[in-house]
Protein backbone atom coordinates (compact mmCIF):
# COMPACT_ATOMS: atom_id res chain seq x y z
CA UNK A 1 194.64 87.86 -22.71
CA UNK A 2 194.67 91.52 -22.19
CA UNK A 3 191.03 92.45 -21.25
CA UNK A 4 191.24 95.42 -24.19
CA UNK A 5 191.83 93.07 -26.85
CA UNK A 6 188.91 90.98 -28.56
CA UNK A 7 187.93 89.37 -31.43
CA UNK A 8 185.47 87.77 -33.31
CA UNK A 9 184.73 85.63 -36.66
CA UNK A 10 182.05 84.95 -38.81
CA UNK A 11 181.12 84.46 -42.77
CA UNK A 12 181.93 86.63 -45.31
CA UNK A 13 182.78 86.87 -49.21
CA UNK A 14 182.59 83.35 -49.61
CA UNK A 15 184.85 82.62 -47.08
CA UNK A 16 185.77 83.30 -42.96
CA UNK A 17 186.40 86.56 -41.93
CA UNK A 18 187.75 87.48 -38.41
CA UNK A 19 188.79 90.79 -36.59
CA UNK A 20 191.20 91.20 -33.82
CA UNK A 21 190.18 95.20 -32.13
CA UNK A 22 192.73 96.64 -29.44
CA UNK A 23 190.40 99.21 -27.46
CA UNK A 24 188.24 99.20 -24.35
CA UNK A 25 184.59 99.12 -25.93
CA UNK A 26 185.44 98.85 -29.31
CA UNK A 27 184.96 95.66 -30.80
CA UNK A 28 181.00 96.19 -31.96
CA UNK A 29 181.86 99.42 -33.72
CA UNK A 30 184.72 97.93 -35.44
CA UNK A 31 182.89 94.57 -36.39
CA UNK A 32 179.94 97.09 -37.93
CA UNK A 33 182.78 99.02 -39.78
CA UNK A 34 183.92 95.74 -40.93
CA UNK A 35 181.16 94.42 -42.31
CA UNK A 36 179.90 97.36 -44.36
CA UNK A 37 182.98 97.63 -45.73
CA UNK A 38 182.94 94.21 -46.81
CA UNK A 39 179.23 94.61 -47.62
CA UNK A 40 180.46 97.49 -50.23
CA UNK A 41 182.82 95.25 -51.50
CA UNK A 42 180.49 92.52 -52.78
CA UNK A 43 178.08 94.51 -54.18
CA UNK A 44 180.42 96.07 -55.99
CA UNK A 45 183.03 93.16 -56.91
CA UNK A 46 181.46 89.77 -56.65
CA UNK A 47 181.27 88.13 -59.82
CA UNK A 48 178.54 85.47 -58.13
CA UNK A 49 176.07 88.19 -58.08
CA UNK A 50 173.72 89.35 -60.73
CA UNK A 51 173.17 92.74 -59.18
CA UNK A 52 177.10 93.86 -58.59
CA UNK A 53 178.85 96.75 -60.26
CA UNK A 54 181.24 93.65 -62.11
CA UNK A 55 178.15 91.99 -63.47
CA UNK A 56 176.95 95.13 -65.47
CA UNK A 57 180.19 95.83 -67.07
CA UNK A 58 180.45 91.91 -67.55
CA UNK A 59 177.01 91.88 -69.42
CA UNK A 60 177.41 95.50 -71.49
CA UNK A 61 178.39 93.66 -74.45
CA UNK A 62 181.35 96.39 -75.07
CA UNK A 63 179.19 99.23 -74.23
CA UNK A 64 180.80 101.84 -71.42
CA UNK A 65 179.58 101.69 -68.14
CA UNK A 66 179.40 104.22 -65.08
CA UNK A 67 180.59 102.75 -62.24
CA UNK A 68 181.44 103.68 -58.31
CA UNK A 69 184.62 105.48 -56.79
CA UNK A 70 184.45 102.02 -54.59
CA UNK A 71 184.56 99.74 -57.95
CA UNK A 72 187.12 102.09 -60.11
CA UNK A 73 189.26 101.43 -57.20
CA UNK A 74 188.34 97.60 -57.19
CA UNK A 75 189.86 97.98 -61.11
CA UNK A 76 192.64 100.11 -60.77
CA UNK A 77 193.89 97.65 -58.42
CA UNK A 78 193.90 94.87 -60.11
CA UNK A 79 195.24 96.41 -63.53
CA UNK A 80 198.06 97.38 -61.47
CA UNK A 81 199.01 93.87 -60.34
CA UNK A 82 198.57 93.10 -63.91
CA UNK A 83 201.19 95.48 -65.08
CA UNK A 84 203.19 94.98 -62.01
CA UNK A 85 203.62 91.14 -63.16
CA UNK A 86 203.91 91.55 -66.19
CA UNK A 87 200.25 89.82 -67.06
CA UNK A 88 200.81 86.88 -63.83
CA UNK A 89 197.57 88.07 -61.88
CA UNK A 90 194.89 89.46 -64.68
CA UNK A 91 191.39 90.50 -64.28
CA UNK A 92 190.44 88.87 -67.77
CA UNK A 93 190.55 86.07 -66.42
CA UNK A 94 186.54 85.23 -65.64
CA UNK A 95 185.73 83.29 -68.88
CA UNK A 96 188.89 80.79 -68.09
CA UNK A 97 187.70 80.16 -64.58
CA UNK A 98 184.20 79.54 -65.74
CA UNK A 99 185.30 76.94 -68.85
CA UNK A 100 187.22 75.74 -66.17
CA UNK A 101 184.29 74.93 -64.10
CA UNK A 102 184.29 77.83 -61.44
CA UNK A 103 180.76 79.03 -62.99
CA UNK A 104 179.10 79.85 -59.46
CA UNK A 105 179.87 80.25 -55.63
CA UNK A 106 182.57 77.71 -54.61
CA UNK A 107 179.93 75.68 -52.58
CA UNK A 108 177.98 75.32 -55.55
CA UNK A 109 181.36 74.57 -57.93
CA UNK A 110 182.44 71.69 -55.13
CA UNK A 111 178.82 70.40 -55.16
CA UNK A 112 178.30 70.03 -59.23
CA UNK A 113 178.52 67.07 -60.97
CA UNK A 114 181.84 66.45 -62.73
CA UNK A 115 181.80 67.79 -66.08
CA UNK A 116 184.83 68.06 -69.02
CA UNK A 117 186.04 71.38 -68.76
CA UNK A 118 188.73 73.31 -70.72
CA UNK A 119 191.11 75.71 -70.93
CA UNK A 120 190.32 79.62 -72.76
CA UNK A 121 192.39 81.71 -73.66
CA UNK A 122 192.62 85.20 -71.94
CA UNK A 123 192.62 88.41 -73.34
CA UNK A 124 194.64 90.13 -71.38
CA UNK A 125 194.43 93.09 -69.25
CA UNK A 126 195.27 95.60 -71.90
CA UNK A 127 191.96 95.12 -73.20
CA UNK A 128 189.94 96.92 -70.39
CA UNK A 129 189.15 100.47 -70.92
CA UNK A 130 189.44 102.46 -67.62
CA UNK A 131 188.48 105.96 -67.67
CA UNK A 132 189.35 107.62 -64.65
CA UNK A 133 187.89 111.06 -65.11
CA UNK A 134 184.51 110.10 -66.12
CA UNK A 135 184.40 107.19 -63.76
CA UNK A 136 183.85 104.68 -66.53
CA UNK A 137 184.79 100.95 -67.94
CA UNK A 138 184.73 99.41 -70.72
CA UNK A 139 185.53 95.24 -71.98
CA UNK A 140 185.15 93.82 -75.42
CA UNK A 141 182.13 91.83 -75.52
CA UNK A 142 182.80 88.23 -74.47
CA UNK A 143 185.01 89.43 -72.12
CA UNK A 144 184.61 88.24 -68.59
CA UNK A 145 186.64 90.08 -65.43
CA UNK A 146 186.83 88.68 -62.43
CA UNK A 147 188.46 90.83 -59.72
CA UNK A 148 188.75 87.61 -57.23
CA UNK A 149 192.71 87.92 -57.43
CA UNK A 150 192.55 91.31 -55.90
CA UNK A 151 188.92 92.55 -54.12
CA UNK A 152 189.37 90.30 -51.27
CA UNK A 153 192.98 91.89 -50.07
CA UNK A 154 191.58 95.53 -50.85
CA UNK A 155 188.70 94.49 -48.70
CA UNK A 156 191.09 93.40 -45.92
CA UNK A 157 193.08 97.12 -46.30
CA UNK A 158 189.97 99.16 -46.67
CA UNK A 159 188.39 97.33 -43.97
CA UNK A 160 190.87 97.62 -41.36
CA UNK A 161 191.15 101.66 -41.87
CA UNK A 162 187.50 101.78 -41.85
CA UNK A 163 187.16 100.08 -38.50
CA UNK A 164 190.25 102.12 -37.20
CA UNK A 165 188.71 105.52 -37.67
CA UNK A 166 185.00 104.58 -37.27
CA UNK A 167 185.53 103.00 -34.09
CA UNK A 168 188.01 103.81 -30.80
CA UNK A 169 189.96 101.62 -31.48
CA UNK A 170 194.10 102.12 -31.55
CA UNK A 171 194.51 99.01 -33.45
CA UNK A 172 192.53 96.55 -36.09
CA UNK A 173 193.96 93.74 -37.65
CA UNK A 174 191.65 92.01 -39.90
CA UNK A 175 191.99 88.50 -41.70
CA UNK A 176 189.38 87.36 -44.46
CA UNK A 177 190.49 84.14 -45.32
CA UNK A 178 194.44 84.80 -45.25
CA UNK A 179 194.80 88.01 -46.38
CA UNK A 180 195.17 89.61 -43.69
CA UNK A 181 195.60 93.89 -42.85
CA UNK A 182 196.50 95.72 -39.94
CA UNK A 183 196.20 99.57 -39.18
CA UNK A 184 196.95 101.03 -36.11
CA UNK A 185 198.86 99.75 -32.89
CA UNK A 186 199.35 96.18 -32.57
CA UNK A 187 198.64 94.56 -29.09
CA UNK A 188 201.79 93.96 -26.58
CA UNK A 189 203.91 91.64 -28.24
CA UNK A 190 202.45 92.17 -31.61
CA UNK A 191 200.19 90.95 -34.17
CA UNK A 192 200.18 86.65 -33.91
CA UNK A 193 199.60 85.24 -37.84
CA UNK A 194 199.11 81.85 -38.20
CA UNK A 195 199.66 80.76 -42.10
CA UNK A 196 198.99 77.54 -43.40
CA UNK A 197 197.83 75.59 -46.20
CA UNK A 198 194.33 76.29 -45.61
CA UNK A 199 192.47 79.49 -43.15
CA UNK A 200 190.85 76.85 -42.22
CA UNK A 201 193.30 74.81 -40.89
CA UNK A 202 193.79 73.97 -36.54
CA UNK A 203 196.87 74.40 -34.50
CA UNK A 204 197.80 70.64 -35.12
CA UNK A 205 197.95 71.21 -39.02
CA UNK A 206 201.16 72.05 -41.02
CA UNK A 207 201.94 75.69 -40.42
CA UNK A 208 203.53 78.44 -38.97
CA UNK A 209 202.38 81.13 -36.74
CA UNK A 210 204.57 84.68 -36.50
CA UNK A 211 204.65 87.73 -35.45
CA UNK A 212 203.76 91.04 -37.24
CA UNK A 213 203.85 94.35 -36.14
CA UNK A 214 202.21 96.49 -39.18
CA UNK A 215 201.39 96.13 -43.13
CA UNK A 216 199.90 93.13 -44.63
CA UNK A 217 200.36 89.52 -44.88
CA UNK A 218 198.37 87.17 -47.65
CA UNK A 219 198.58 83.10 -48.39
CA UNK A 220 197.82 81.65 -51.95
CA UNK A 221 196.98 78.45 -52.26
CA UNK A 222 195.75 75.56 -54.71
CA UNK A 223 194.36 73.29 -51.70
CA UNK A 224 191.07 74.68 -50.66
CA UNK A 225 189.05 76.28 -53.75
CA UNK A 226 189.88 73.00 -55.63
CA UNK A 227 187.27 71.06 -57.00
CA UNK A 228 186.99 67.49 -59.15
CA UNK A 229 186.02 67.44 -62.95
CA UNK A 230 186.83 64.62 -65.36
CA UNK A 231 190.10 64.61 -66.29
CA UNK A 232 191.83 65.62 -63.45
CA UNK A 233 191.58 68.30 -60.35
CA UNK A 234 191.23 72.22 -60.98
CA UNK A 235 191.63 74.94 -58.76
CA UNK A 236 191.08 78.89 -58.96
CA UNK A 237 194.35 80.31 -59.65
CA UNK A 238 194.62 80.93 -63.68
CA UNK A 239 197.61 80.90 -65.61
CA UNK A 240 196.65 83.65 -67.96
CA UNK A 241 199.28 82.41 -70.23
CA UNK A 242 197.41 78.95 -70.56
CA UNK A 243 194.03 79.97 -69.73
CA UNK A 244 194.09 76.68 -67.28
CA UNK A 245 194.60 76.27 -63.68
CA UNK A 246 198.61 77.08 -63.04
CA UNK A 247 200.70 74.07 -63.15
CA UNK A 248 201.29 73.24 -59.23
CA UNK A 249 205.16 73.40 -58.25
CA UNK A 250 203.85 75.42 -55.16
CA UNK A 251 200.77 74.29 -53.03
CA UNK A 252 200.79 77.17 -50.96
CA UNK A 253 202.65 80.76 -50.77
CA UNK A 254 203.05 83.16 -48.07
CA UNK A 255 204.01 87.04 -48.41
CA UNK A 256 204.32 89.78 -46.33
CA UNK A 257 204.54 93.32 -47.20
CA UNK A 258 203.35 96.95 -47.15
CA UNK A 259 199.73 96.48 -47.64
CA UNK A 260 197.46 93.15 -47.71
CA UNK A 261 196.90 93.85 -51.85
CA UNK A 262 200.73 94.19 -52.26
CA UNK A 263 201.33 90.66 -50.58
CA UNK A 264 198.31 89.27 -52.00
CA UNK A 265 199.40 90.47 -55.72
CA UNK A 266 203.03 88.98 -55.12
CA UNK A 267 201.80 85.45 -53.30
CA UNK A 268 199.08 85.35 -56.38
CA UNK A 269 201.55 86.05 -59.10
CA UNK A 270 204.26 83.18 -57.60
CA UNK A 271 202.32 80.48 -57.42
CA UNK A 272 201.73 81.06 -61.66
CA UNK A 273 205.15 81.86 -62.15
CA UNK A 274 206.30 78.56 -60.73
CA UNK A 275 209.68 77.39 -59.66
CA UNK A 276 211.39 80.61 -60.59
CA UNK A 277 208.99 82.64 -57.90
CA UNK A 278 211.27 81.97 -55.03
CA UNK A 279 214.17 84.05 -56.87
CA UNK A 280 211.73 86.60 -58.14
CA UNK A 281 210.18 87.12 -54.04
CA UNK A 282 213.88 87.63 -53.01
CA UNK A 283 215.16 90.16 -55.72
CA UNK A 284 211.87 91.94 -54.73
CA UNK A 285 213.20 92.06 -51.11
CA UNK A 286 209.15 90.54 -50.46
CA UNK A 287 209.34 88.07 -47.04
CA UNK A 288 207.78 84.73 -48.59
CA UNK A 289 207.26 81.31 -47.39
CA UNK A 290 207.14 78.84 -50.15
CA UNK A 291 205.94 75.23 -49.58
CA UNK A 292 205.80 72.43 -52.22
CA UNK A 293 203.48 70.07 -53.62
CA UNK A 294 205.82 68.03 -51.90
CA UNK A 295 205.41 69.84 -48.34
CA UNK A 296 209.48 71.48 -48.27
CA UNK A 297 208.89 74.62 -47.18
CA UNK A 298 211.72 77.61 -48.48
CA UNK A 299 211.51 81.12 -47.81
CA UNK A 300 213.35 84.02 -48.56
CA UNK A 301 214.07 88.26 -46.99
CA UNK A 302 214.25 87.36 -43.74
CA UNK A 303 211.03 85.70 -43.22
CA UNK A 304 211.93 82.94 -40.42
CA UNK A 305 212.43 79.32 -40.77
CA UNK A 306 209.81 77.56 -39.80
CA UNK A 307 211.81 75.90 -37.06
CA UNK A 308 212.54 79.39 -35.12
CA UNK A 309 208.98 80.24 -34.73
CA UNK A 310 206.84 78.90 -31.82
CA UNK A 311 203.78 76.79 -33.63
């Protein structure tokens, strides 16, 4: 390995994050970057928390709250994947994941006792009250957001540009649990992305790794934040249009684009939209790889068949 390139991995946001730094002497700086930024993020975001930014507009009972530059951003991001799919990825969609079961940190959810859960209905992003100049937010009481869709990708974007200019580094590519960012110069040969069904997953599992040279990459899936309750599996991506957990005609997608919250927002919104989403990724021009509950793997723009990419 080049002796300028490093890396490292540890937990964060409920999940594992890991940083790849090209730059002599860099790597500390641009793990400390990395962290505060993700840091930020959770105090602001996490919906698991009873001291976060979310929290207090979640418990306001339809009362305006000030928030942070860090959290309007947080909102404005994920009301624009909203209106960008046409409702497919919405933040209202806390009180269906917690009727569905997801009431706490996913270790806690996986660890409960299996319960009857239901489906809610959701409200619907047109609901939230966002007002930019005054920095404030507002929900209808019972309400519930939950920014889970979209926090994690920003984090992955704002993190990387963080560590680039807060550390000497030419390049950062940072992955927190698939979505994955990159700012900067990739290494020789590029950025190597491994996608799978799980971040989890080794070099002997289903998979494909590829090569990136700038933008964002991000994997959805329904096989790891999946827990049992009576009456059948659930996992953590909503159908907003059901208020349950999407019907699964896709186990896992894969999208690459621009930025980590533009593939993240597009892998998100095709697993709810179903078997249609491989048509929708390729009028978008989006690079996608698409796998099956049954494990057939299509993908569409030019993103390479499995089978010409070294594993």
């Amino acid at each position: 390995m080049n002796p300028a390139v490093s890396t490292s991995s540890w937990r964060a946001l409920g999940t594992t994050a890991a940083i790849v730094v090209v730059g002599a002497g860099a790597h500390d700086r641009a793990r400390r970057e990395v962290e505060a930024e993700l840091a930020a993020i959770d105090a602001a975001c996490s919906r698991f928390r009873d001291d976060t930014e979310l929290a207090a507009v979640n418990a306001a009972r339809g009362r305006r709250v000030r928030v942070s530059a860090l959290f309007l951003e947080a909102l404005d991001v994920a009301l624009r994947a909203a209106a960008l799919t046409e409702g497919r990825v919405d933040p209202t969609v806390g009180g269906a994941l917690v009727l569905a079961g997801y009431d706490r940190d996913f270790a806690g959810v996986s660890a409960a006792p299996l319960r009857r859960v239901r489906a809610a209905r959701v409200p619907g992003w047109r609901v939230v009250e966002l007002d930019r100049e005054a920095r404030t937010v507002r929900v209808p009481e019972g309400v519930v957001l939950d920014l889970g869709a979209t926090a994690k990708a920003l984090a992955a974007d704002r993190a990387a540009q963080r560590a680039l200019v807060g550390a000497p580094a030419t390049g950062v590519l940072v992955n927190l649990g698939g979505d994955v960012a990159t700012a900067g110069e990739p290494p020789a040969g590029g950025w190597a992305v491994r996608v799978a069904d799980s971040h989890l997953a080794g070099p002997g599992d289903p998979g494909q790794t590829l090569i990136i040279a700038s933008g964002g990459l991000s994997t959805s899936s329904t096989t790891v934040r999946r827990w049992r309750r009576l009456g059948g599996d659930a996992h953590h991506i909503v159908d907003p249009r059901t208020g349950a957990p999407a019907a699964e005609y896709w186990r896992t997608v894969s999208v690459a684009a621009a930025t980590c919250v533009d593939a993240n927002i597009a892998s998100t919104a095709a697993i709810v939209q179903g078997a249609s989403a491989r048509s929708w990724l390729a009028d978008a021009g989006l690079p996608a790889r698409l796998v099956r509950t049954s494990g057939d793997v299509e993908v569409t723009a030019g993103w390479p068949a499995d089978r010409a990419v070294a594993a």
